[in-house]
PDB file of N, CA and C in Angstrom:
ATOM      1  N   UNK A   1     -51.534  -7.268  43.909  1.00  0.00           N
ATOM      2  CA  UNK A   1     -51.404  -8.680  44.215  1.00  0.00           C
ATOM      3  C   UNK A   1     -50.217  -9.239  43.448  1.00  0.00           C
ATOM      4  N   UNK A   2     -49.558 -10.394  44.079  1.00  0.00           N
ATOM      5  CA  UNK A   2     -48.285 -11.023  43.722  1.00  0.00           C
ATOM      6  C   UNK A   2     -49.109 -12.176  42.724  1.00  0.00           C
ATOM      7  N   UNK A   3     -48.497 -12.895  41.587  1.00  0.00           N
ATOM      8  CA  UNK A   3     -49.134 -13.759  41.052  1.00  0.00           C
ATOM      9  C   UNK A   3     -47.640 -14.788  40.608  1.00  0.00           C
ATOM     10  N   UNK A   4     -47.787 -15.909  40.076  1.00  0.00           N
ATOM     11  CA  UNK A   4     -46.157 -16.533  39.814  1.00  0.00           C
ATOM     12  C   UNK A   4     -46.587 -17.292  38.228  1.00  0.00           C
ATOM     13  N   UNK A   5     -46.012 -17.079  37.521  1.00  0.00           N
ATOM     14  CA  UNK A   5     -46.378 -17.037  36.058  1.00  0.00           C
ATOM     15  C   UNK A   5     -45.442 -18.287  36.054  1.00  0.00           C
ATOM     16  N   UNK A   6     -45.860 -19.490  35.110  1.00  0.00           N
ATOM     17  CA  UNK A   6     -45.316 -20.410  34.767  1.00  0.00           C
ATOM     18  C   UNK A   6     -45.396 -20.806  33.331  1.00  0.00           C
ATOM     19  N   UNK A   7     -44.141 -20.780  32.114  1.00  0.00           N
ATOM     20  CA  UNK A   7     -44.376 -21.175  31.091  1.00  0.00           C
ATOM     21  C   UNK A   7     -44.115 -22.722  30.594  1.00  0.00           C
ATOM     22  N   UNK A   8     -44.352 -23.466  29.681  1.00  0.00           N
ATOM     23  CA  UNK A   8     -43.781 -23.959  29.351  1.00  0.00           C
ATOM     24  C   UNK A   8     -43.658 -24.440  27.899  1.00  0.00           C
ATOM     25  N   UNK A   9     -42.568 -25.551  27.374  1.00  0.00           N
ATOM     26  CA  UNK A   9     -42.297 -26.013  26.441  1.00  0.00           C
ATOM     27  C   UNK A   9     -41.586 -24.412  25.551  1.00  0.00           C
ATOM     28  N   UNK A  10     -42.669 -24.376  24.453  1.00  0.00           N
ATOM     29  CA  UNK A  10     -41.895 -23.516  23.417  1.00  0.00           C
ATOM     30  C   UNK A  10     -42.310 -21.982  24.090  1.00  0.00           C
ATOM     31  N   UNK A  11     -43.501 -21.722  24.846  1.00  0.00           N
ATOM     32  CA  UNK A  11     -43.280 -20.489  25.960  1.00  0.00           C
ATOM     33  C   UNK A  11     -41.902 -20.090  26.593  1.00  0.00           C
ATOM     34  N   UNK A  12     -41.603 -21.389  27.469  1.00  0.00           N
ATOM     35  CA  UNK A  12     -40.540 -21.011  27.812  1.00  0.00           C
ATOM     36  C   UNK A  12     -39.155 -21.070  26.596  1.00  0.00           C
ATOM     37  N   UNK A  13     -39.204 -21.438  25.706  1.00  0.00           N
ATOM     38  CA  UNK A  13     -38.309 -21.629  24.779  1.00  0.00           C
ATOM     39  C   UNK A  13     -37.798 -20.090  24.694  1.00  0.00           C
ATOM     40  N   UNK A  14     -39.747 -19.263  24.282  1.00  0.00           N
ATOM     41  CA  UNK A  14     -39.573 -17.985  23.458  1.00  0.00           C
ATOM     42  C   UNK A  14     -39.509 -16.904  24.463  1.00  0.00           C
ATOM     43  N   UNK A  15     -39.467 -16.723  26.345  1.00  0.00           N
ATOM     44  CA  UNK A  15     -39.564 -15.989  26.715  1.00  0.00           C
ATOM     45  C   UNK A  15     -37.984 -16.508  27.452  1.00  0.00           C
ATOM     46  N   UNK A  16     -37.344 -17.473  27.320  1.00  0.00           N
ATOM     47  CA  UNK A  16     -36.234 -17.570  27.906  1.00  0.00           C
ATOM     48  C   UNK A  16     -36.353 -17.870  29.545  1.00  0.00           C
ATOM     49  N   UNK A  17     -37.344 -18.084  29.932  1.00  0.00           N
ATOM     50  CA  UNK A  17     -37.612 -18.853  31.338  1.00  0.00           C
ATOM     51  C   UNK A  17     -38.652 -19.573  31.082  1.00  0.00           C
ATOM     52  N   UNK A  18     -38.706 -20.542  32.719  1.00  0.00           N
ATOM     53  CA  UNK A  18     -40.151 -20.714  32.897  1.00  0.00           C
ATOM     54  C   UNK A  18     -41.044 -20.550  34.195  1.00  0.00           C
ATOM     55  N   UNK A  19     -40.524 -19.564  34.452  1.00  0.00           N
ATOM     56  CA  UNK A  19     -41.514 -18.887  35.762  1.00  0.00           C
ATOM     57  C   UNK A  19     -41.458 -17.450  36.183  1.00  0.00           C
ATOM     58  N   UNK A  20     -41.876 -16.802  36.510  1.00  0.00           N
ATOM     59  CA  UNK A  20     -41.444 -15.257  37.089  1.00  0.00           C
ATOM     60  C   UNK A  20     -42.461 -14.392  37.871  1.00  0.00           C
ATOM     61  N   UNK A  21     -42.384 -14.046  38.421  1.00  0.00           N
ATOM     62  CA  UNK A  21     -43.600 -13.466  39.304  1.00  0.00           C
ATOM     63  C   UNK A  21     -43.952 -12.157  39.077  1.00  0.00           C
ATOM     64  N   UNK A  22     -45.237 -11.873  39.005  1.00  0.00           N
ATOM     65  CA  UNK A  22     -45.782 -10.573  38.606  1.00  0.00           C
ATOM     66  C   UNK A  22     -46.574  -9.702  39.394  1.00  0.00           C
ATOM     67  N   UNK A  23     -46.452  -8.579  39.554  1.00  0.00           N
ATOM     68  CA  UNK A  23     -47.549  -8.059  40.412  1.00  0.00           C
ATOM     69  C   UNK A  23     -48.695  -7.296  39.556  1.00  0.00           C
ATOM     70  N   UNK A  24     -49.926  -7.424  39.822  1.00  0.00           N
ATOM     71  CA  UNK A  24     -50.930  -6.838  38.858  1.00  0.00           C
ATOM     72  C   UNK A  24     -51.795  -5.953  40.059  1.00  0.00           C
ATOM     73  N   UNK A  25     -52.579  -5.022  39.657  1.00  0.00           N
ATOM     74  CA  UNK A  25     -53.527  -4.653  40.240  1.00  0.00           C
ATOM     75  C   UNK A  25     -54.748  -5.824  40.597  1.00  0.00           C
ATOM     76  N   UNK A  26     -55.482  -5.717  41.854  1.00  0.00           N
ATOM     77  CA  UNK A  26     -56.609  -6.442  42.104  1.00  0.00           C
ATOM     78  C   UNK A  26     -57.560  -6.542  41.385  1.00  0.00           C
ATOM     79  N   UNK A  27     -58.522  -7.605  40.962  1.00  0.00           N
ATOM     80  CA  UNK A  27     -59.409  -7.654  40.388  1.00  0.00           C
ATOM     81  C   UNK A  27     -58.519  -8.091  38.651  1.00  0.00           C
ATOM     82  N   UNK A  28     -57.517  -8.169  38.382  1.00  0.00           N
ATOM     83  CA  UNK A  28     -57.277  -8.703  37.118  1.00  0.00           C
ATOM     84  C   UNK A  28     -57.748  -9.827  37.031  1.00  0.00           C
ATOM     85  N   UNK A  29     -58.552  -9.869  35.585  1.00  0.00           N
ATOM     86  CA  UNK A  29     -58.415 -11.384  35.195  1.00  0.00           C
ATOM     87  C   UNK A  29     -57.576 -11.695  34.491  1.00  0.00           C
ATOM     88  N   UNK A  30     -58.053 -13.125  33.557  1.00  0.00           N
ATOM     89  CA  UNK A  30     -56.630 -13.934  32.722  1.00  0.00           C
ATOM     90  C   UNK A  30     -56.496 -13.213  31.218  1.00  0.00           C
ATOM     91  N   UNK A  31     -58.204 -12.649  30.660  1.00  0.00           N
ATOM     92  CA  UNK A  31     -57.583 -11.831  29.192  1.00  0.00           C
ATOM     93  C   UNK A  31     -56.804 -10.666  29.976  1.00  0.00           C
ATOM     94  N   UNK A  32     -56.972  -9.693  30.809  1.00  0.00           N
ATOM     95  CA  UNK A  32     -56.058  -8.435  31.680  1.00  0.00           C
ATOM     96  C   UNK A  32     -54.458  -9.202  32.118  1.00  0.00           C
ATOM     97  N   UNK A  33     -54.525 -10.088  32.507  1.00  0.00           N
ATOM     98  CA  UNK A  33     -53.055 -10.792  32.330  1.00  0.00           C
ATOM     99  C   UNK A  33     -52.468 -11.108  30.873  1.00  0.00           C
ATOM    100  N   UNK A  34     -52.740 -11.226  29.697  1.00  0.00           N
ATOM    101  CA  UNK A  34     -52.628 -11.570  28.849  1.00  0.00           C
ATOM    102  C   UNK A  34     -52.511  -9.992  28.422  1.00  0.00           C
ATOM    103  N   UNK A  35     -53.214  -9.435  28.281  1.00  0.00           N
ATOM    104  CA  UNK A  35     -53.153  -8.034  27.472  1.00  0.00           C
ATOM    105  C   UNK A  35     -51.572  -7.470  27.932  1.00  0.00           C
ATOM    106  N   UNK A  36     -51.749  -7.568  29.600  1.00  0.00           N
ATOM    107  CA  UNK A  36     -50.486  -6.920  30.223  1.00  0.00           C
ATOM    108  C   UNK A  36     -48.884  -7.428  29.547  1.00  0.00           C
ATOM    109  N   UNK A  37     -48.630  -8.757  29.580  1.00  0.00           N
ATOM    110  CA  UNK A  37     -47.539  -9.079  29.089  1.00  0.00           C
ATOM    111  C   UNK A  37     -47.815  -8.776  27.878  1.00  0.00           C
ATOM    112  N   UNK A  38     -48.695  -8.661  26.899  1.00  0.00           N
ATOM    113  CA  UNK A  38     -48.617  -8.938  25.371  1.00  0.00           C
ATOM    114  C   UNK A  38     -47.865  -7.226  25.191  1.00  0.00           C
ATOM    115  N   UNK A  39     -48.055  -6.530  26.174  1.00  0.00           N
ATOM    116  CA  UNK A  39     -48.264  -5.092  26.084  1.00  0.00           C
ATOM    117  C   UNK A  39     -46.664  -4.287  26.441  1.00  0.00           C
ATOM    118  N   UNK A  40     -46.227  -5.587  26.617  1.00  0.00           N
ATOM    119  CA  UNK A  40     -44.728  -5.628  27.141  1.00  0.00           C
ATOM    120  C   UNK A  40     -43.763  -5.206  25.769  1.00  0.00           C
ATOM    121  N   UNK A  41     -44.472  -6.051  24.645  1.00  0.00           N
ATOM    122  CA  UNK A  41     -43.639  -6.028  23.753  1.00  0.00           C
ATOM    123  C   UNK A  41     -42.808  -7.044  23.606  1.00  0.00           C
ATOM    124  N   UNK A  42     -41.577  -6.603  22.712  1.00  0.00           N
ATOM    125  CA  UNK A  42     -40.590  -7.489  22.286  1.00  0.00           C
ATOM    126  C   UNK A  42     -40.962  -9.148  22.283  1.00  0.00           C
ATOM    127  N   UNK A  43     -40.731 -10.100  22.996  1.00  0.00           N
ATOM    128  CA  UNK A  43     -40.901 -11.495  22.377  1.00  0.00           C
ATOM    129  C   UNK A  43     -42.308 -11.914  23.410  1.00  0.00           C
ATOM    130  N   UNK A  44     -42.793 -10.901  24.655  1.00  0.00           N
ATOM    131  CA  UNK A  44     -44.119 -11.300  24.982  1.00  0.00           C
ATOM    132  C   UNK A  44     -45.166 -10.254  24.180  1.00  0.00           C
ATOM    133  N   UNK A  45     -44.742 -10.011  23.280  1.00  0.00           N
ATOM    134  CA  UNK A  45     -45.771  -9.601  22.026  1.00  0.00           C
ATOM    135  C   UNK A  45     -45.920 -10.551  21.232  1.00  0.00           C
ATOM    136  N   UNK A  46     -45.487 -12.029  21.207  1.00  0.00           N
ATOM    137  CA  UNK A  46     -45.308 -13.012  20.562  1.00  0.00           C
ATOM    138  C   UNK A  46     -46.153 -13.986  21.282  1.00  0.00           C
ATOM    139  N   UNK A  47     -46.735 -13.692  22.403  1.00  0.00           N
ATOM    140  CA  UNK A  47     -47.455 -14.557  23.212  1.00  0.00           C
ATOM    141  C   UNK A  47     -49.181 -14.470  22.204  1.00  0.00           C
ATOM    142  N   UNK A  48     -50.102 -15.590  22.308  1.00  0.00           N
ATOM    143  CA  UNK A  48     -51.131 -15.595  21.241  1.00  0.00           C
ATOM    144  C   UNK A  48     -51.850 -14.705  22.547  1.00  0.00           C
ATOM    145  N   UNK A  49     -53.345 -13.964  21.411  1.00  0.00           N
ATOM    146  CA  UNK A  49     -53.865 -13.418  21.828  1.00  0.00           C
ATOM    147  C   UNK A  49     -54.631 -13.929  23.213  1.00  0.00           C
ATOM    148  N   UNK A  50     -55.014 -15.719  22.389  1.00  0.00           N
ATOM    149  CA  UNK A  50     -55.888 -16.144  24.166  1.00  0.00           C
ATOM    150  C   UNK A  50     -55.331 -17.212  23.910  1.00  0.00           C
ATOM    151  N   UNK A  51     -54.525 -17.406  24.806  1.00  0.00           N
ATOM    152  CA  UNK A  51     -53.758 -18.643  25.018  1.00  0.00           C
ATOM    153  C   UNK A  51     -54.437 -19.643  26.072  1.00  0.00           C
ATOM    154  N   UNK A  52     -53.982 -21.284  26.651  1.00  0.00           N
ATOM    155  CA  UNK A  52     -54.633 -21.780  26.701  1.00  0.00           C
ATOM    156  C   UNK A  52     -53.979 -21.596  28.156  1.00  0.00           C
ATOM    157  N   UNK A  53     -54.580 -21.624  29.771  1.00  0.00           N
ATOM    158  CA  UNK A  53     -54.118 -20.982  30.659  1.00  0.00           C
ATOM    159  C   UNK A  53     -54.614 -21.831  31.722  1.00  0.00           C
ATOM    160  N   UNK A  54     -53.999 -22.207  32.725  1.00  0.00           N
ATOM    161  CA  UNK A  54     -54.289 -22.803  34.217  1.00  0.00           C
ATOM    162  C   UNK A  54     -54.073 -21.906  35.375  1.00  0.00           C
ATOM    163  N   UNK A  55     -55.079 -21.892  36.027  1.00  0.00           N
ATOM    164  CA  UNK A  55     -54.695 -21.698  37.232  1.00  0.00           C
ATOM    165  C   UNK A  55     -55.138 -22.252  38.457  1.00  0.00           C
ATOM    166  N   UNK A  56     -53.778 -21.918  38.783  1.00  0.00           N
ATOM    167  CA  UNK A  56     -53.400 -23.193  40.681  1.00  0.00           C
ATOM    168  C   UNK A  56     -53.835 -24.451  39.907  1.00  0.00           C
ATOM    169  N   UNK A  57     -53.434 -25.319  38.761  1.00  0.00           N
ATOM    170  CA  UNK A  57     -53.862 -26.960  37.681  1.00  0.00           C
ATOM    171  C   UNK A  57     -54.709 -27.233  37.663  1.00  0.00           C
ATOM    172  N   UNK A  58     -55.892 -25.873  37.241  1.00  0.00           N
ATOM    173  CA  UNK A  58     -56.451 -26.153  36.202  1.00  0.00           C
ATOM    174  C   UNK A  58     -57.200 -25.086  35.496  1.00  0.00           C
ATOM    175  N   UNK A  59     -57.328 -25.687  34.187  1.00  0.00           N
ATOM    176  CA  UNK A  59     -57.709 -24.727  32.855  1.00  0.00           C
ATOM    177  C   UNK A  59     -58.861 -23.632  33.360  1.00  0.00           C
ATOM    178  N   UNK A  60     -58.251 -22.178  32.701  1.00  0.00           N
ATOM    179  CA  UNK A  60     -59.362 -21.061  33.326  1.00  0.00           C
ATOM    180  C   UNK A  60     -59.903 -20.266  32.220  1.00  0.00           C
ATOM    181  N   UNK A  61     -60.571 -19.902  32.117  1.00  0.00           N
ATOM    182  CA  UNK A  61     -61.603 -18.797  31.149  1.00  0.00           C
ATOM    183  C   UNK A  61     -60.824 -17.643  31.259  1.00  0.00           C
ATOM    184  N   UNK A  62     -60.968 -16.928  30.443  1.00  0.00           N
ATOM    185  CA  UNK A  62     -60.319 -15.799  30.358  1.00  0.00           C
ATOM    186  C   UNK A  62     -60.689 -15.069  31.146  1.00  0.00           C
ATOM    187  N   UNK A  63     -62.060 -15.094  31.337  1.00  0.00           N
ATOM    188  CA  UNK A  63     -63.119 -14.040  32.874  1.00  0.00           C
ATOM    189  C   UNK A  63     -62.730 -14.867  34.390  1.00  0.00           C
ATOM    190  N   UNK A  64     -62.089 -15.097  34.402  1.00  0.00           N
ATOM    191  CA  UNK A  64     -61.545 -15.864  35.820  1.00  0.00           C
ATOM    192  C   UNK A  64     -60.556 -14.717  36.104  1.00  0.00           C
ATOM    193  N   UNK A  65     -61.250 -14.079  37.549  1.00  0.00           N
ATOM    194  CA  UNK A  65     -60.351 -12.940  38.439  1.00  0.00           C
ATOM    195  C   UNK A  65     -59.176 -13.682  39.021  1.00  0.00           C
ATOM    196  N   UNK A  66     -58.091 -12.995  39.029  1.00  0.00           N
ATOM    197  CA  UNK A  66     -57.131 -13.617  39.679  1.00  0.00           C
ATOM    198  C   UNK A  66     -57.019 -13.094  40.763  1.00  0.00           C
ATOM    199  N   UNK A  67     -56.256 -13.868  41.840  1.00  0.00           N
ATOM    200  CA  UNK A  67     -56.294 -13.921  43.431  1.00  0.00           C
ATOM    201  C   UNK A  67     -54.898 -13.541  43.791  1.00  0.00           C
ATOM    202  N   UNK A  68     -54.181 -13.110  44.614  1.00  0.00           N
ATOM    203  CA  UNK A  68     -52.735 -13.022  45.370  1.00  0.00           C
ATOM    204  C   UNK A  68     -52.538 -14.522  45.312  1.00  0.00           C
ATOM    205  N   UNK A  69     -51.297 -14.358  44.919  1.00  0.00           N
ATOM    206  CA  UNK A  69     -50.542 -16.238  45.573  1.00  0.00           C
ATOM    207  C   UNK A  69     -51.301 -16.822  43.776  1.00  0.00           C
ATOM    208  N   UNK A  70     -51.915 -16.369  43.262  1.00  0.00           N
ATOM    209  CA  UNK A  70     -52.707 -17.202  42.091  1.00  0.00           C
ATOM    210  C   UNK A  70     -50.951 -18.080  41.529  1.00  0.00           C
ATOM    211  N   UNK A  71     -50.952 -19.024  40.743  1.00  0.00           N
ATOM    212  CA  UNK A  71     -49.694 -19.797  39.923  1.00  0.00           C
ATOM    213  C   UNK A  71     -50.428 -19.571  38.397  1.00  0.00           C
ATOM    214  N   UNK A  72     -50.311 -19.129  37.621  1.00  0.00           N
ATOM    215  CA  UNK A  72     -50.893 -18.930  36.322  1.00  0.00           C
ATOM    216  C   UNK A  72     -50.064 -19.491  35.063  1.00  0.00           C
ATOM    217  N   UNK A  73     -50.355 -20.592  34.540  1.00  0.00           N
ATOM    218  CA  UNK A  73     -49.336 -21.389  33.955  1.00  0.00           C
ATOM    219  C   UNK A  73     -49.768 -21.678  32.195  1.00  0.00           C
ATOM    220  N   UNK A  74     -49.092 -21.122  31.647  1.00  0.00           N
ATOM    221  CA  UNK A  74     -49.345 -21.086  29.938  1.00  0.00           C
ATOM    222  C   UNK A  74     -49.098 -22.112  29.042  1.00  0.00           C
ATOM    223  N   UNK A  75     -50.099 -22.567  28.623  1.00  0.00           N
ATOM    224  CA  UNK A  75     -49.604 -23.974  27.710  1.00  0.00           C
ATOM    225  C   UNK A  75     -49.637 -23.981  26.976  1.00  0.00           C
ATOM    226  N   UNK A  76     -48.729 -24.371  26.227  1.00  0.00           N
ATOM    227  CA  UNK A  76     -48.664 -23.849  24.694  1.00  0.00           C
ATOM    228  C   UNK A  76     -49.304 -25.021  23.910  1.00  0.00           C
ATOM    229  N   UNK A  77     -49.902 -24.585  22.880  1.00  0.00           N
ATOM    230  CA  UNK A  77     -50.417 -25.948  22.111  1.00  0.00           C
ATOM    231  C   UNK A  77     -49.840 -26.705  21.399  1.00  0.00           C
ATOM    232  N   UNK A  78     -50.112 -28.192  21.463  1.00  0.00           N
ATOM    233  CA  UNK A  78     -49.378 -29.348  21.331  1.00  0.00           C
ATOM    234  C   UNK A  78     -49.752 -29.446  20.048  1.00  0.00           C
ATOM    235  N   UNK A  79     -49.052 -30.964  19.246  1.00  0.00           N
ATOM    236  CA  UNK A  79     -49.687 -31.518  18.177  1.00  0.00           C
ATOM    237  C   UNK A  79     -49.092 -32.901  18.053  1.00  0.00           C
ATOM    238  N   UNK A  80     -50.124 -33.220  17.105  1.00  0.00           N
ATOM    239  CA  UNK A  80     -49.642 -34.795  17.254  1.00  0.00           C
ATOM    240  C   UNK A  80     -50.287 -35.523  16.104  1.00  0.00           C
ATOM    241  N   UNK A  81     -50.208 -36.836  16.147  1.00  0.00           N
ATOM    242  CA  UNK A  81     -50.549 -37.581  14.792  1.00  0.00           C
ATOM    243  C   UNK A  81     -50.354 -39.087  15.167  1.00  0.00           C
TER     244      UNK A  81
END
C-alpha cells in the first residue's frame, strides 16, 4: 500500500521536507510506521519513539492499521507559556 507522510514544524525542519510518500506492506499500523522510518537511520532515527500522529486529521493510536491512500501526518510537540 501507498501511504503520503506529512511532517511538520521542527519534523520537517529535521527531515528536510514535509511530505513524501511511502509504500509499506498491508496491515501496517502507526507504531510499524514509526519503527520503519526510525529503522532508516541517520536523522529519521531522530524521530521520538511514539510520536504524536494523525491520520486523514485526526489523532491515531499507535494500533490504528493503516489503509492505501492513508495521509499520516507527524506533529511535533509544541510548548508554550
Amino acid at each position: 500500500m501507498r501511504i503520503q507522510l506529512l511532517f511538520f514544524a521542527s519534523y520537517r525542519e529535521l527531515l528536510g521536507t514535509g511530505d513524501m510518500p511511502l509504500s509499506l506492506p498491508e496491515g501496517t499500523d502507526v507504531a510499524g510506521l514509526v519503527a520503519e522510518l526510525r529503522g532508516r537511520g541517520g536523522v529519521f532515527s531522530e524521530l521520538p519513539a511514539h510520536p504524536a500522529v494523525a491520520v486523514n486529521e485526526e489523532y491515531a493510536p499507535e494500533d490504528r492499521v493503516l489503509t492505501d491512500g492513508d495521509a499520516v501526518a507527524f506533529i511535533p510537540p509544541v510548548a508554550g507559556g
